[in-house]
N, C-alpha and C. Protein backbone atom coordinates (compact mmCIF):
# COMPACT_ATOMS: atom_id res chain seq x y z
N UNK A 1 6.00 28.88 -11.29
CA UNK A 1 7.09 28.80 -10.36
C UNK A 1 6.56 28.94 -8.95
N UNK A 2 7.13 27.93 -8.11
CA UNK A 2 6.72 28.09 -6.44
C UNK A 2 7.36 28.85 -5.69
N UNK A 3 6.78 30.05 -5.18
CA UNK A 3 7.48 30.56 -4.31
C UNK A 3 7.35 30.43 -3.17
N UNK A 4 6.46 29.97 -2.48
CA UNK A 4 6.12 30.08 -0.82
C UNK A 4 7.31 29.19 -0.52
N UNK A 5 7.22 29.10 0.76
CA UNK A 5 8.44 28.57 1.63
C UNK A 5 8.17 27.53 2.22
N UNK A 6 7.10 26.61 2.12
CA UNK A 6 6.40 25.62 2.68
C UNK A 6 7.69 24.09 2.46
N UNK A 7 7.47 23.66 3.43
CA UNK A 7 8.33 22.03 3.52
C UNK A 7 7.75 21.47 2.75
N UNK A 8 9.06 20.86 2.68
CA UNK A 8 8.71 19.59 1.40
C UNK A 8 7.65 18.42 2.37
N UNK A 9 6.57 17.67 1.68
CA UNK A 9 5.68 16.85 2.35
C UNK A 9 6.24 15.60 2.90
N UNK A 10 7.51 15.20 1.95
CA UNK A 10 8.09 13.92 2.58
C UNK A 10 9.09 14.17 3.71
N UNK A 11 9.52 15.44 3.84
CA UNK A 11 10.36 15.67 5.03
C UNK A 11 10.35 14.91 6.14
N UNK A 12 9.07 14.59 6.44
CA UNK A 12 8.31 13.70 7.20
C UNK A 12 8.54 12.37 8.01
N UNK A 13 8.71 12.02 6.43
CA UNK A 13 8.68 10.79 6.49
C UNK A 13 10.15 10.26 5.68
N UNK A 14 11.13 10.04 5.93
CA UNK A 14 12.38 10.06 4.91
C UNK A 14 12.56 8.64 4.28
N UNK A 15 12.19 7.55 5.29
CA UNK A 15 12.24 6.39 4.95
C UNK A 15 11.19 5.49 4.61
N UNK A 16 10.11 6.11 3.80
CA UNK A 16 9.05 5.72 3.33
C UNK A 16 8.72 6.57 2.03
N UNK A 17 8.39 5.64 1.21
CA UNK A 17 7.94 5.70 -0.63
C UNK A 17 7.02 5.27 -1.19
N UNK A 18 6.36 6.11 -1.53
CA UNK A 18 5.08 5.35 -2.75
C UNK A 18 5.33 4.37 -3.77
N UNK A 19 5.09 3.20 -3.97
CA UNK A 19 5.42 2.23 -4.76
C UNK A 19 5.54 3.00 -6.46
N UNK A 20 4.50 4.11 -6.49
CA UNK A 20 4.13 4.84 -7.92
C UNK A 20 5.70 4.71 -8.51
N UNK A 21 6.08 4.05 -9.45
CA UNK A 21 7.44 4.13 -10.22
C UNK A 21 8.32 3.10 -9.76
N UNK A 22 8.19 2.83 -8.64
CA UNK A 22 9.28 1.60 -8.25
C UNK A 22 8.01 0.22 -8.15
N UNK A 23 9.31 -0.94 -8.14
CA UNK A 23 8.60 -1.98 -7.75
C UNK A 23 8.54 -2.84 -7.05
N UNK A 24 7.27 -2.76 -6.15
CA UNK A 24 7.09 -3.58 -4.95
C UNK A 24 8.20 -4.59 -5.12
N UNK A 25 8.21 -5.25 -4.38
CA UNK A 25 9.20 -6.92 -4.30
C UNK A 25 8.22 -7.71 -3.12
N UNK A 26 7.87 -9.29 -3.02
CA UNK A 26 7.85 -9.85 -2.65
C UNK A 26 8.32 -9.65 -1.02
N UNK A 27 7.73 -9.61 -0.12
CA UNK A 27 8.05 -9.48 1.33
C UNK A 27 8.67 -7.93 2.10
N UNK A 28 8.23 -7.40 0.90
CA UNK A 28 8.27 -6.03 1.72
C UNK A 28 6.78 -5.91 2.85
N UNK A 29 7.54 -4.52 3.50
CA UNK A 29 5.94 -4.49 4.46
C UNK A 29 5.54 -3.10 4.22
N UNK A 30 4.40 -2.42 3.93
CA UNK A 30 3.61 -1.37 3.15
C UNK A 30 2.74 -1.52 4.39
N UNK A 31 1.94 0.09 4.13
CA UNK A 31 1.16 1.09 4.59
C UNK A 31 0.35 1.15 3.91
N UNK A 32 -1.16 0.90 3.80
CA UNK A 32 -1.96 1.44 2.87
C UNK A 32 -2.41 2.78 3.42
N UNK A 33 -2.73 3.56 2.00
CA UNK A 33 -3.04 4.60 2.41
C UNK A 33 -4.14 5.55 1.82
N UNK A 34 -5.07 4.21 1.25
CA UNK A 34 -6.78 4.53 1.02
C UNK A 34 -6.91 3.18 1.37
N UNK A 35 -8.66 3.56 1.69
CA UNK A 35 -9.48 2.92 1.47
C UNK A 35 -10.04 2.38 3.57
N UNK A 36 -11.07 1.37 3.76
CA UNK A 36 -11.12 1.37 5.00
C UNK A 36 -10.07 0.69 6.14
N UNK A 37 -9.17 0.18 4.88
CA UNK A 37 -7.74 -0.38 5.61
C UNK A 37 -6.83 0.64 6.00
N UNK A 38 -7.03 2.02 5.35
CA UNK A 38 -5.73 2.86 5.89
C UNK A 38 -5.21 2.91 6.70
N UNK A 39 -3.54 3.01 6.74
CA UNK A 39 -3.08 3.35 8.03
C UNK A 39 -2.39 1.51 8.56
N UNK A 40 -2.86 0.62 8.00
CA UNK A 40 -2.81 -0.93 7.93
C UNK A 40 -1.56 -1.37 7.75
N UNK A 41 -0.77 -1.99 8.68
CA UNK A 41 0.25 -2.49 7.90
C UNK A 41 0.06 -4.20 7.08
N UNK A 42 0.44 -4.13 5.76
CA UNK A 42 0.38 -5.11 5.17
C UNK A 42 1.99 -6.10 4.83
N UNK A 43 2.19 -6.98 4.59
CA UNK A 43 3.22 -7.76 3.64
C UNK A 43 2.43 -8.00 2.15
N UNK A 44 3.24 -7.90 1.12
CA UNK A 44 3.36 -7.71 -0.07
C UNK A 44 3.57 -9.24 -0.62
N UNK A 45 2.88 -9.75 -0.94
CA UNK A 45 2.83 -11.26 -1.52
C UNK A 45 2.89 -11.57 -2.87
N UNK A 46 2.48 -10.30 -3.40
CA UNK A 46 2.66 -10.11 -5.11
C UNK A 46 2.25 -9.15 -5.69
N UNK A 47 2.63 -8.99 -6.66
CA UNK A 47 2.47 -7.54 -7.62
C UNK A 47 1.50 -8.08 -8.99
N UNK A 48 0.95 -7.13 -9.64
CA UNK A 48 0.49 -7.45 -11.16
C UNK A 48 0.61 -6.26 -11.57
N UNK A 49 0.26 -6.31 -12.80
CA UNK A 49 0.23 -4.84 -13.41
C UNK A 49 -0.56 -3.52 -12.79
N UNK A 50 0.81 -3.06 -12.63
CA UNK A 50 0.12 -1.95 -11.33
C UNK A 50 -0.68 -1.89 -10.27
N UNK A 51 -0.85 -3.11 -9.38
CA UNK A 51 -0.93 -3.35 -8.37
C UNK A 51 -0.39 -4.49 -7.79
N UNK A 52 -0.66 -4.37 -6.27
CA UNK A 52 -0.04 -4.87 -5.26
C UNK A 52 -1.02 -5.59 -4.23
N UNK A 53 -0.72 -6.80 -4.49
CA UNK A 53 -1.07 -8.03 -3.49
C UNK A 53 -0.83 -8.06 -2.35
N UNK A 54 -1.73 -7.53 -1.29
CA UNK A 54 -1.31 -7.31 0.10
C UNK A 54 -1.88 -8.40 1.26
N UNK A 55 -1.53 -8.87 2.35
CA UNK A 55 -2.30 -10.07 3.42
C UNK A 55 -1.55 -9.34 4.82
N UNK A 56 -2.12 -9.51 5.48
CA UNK A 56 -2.07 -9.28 7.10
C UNK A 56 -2.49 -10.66 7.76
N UNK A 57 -2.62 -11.38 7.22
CA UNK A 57 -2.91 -13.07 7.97
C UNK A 57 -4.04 -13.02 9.03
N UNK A 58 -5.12 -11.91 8.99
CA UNK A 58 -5.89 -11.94 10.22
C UNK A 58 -7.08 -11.40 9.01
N UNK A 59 -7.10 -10.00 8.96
CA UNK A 59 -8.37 -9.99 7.83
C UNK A 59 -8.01 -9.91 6.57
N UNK A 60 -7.08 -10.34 5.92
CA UNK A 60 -6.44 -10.01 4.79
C UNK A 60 -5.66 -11.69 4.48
N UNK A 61 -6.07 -12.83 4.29
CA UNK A 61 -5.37 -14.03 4.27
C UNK A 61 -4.77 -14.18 3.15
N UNK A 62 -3.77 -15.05 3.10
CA UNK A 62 -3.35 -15.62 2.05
C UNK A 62 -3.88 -15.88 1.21
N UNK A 63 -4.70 -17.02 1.23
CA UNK A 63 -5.72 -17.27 0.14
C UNK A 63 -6.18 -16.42 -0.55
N UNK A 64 -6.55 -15.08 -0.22
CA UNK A 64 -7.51 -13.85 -0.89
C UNK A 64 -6.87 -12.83 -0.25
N UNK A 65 -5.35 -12.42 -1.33
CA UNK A 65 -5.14 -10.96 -0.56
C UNK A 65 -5.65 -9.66 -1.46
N UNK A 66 -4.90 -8.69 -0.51
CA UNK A 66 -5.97 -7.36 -1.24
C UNK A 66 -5.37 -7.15 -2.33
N UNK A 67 -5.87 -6.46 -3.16
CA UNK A 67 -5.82 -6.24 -4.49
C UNK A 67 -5.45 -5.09 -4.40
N UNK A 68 -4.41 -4.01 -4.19
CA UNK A 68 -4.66 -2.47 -4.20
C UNK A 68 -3.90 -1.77 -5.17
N UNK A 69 -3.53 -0.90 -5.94
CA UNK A 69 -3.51 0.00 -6.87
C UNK A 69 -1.93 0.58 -6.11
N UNK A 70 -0.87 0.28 -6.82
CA UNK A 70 0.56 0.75 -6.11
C UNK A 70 0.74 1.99 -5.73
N UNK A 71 -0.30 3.54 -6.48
CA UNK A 71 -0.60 4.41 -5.69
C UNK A 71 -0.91 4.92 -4.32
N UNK A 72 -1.59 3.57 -3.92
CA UNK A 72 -2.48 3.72 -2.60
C UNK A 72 -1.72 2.63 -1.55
N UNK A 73 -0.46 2.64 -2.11
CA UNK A 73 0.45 1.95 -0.44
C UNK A 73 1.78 2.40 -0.56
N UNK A 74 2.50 2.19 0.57
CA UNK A 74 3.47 3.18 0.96
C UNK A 74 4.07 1.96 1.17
N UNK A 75 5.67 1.99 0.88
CA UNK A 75 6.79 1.21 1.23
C UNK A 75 7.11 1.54 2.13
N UNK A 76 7.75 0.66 3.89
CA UNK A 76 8.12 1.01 4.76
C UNK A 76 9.37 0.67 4.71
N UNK A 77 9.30 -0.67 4.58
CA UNK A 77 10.68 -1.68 4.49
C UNK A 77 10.58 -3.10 4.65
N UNK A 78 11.71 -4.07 4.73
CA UNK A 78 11.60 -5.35 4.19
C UNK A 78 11.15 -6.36 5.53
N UNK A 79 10.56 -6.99 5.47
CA UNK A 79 10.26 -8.07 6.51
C UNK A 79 11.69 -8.82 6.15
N UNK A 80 11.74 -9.83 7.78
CA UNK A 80 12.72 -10.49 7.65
C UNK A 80 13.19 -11.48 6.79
N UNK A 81 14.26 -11.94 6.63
CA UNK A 81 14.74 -12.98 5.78
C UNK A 81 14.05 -14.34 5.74
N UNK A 82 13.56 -14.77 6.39
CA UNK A 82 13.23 -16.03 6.29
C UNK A 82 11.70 -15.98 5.60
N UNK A 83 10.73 -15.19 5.95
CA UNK A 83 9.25 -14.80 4.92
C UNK A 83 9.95 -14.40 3.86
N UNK A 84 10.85 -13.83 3.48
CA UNK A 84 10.97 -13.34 2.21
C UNK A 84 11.88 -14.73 1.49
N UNK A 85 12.47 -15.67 2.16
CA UNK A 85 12.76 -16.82 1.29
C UNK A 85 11.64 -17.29 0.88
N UNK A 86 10.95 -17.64 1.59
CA UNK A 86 9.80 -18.56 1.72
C UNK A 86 9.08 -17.87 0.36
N UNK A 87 8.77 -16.84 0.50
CA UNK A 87 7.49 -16.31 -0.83
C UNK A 87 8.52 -16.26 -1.95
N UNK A 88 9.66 -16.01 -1.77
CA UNK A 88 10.08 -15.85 -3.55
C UNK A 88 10.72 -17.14 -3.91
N UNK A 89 10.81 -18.61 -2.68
CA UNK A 89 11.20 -19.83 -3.48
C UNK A 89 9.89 -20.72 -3.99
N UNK A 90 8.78 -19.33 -3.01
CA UNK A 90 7.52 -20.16 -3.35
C UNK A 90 7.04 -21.54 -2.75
N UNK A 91 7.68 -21.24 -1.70
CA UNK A 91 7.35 -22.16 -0.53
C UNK A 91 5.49 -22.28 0.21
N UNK A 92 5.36 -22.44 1.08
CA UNK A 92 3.92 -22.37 1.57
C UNK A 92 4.41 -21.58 2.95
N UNK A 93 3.30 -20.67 2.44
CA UNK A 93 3.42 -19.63 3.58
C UNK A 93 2.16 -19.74 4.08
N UNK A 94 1.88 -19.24 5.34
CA UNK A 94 0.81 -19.59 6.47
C UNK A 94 0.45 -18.44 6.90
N UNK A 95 -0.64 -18.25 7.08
CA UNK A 95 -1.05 -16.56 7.94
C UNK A 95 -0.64 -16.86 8.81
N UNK A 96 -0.30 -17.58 9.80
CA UNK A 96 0.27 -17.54 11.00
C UNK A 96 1.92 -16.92 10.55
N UNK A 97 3.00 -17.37 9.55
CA UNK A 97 4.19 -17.23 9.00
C UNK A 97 3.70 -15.33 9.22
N UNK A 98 2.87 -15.09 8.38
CA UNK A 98 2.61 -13.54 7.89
C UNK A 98 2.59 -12.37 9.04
N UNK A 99 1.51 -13.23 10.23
CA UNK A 99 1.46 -12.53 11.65
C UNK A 99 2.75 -12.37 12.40
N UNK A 100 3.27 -13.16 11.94
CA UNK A 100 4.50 -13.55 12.93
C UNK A 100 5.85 -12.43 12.36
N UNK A 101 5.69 -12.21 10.84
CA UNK A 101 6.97 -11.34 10.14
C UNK A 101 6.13 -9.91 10.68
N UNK A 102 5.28 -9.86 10.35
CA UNK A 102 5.00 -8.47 10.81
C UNK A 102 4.94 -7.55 12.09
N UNK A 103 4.36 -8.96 13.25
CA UNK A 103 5.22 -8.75 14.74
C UNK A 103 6.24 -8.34 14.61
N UNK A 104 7.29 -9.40 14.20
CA UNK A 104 8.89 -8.95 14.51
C UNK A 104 9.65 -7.34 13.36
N UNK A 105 8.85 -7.65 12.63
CA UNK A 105 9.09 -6.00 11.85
C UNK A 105 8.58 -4.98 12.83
N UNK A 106 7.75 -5.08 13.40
CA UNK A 106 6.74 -3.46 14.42
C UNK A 106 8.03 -4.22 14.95
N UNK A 107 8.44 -4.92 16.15
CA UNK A 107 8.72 -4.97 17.69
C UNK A 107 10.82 -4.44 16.73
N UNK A 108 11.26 -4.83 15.63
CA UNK A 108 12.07 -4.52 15.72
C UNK A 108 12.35 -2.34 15.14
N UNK A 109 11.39 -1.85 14.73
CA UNK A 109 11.06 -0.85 14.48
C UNK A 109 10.82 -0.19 15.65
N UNK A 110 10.52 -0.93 16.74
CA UNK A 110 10.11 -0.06 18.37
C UNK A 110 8.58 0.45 18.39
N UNK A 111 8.03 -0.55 17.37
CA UNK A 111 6.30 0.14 17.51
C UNK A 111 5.40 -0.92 18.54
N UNK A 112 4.48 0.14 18.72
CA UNK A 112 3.75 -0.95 20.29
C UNK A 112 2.61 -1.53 19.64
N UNK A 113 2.66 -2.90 19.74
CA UNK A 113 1.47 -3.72 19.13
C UNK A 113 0.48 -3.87 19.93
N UNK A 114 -0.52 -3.56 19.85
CA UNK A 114 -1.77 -4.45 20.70
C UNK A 114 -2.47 -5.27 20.65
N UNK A 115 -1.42 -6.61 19.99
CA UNK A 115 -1.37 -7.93 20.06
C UNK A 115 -0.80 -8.82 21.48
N UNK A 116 0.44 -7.83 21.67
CA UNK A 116 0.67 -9.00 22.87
C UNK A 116 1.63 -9.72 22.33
N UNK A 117 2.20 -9.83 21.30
CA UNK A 117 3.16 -10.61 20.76
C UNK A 117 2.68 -11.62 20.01
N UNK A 118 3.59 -12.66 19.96
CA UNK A 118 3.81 -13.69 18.83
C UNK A 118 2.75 -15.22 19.46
C-alpha cells in the first residue's frame, strides 16, 4: 500500500497518453519518448502489432517510417482533417502533405516552430 503523498505523474500532462492499451489511429500526432528522436513530434501513418509507424517528412519520410514500439510514444492529438482523409482513403501522401499537418497542429496548439512556417 502507498502511502506518501506524492502527485500523480500524469497530473502533468492531462491531455496526453501512452498508446500502451489503446490504439494508435492513422493521423494522429505522437511524441516519442525513447530513443535519439525523443521529445520529436511525429504523425502516425500506421500501426502493426504493437507498434507504430511514425514520419516527420524531413528525417523520418514516408517511404521509410520509424518503426517504434507503442510504449515509447505518447498520443498528443489528431492532425487535421484533410491528412487524416488522405492516409485512411489511402490516397498519396507527400512529406511535404506531412510537414505541412504538423505545422498547422504546433501553430494551432500555440507552439513556436523554428521552421518559419509552411
Amino acid at each position: 500500500m502507498r502511502t506518501d503523498s506524492s502527485p500523480d505523474q500524469n497530473e502533468d500532462k492531462p491531455d496526453r497518453r501512452v498508446f500502451a492499451g489503446t490504439a494508435a489511429g492513422r493521423a494522429d500526432v505522437a511524441i516519442s519518448l525513447n530513443g535519439r528522436d525523443k521529445g520529436g513530434r511525429f504523425l502516425v501513418v500506421g500501426t502493426e502489432d504493437g507498434y507504430t509507424m511514425l514520419a516527420d517528412g524531413k528525417g523520418r519520410r514516408i517511404d521509410k517510417p520509424k518503426r517504434k514500439k507503442n510504449k515509447h510514444v505518447e498520443l498528443e492529438g489528431r492532425a487535421d482533417d484533410w491528412i487524416a482523409a488522405k492516409l485512411l482513403e489511402g490516397g498519396k501522401v507527400t512529406n511535404n502533405d506531412i510537414r505541412k499537418a504538423l505545422a498547422q497542429y504546433a501553430a494551432g496548439r500555440g507552439a513556436n516552430s523554428s521552421e518559419g512556417g509552411m
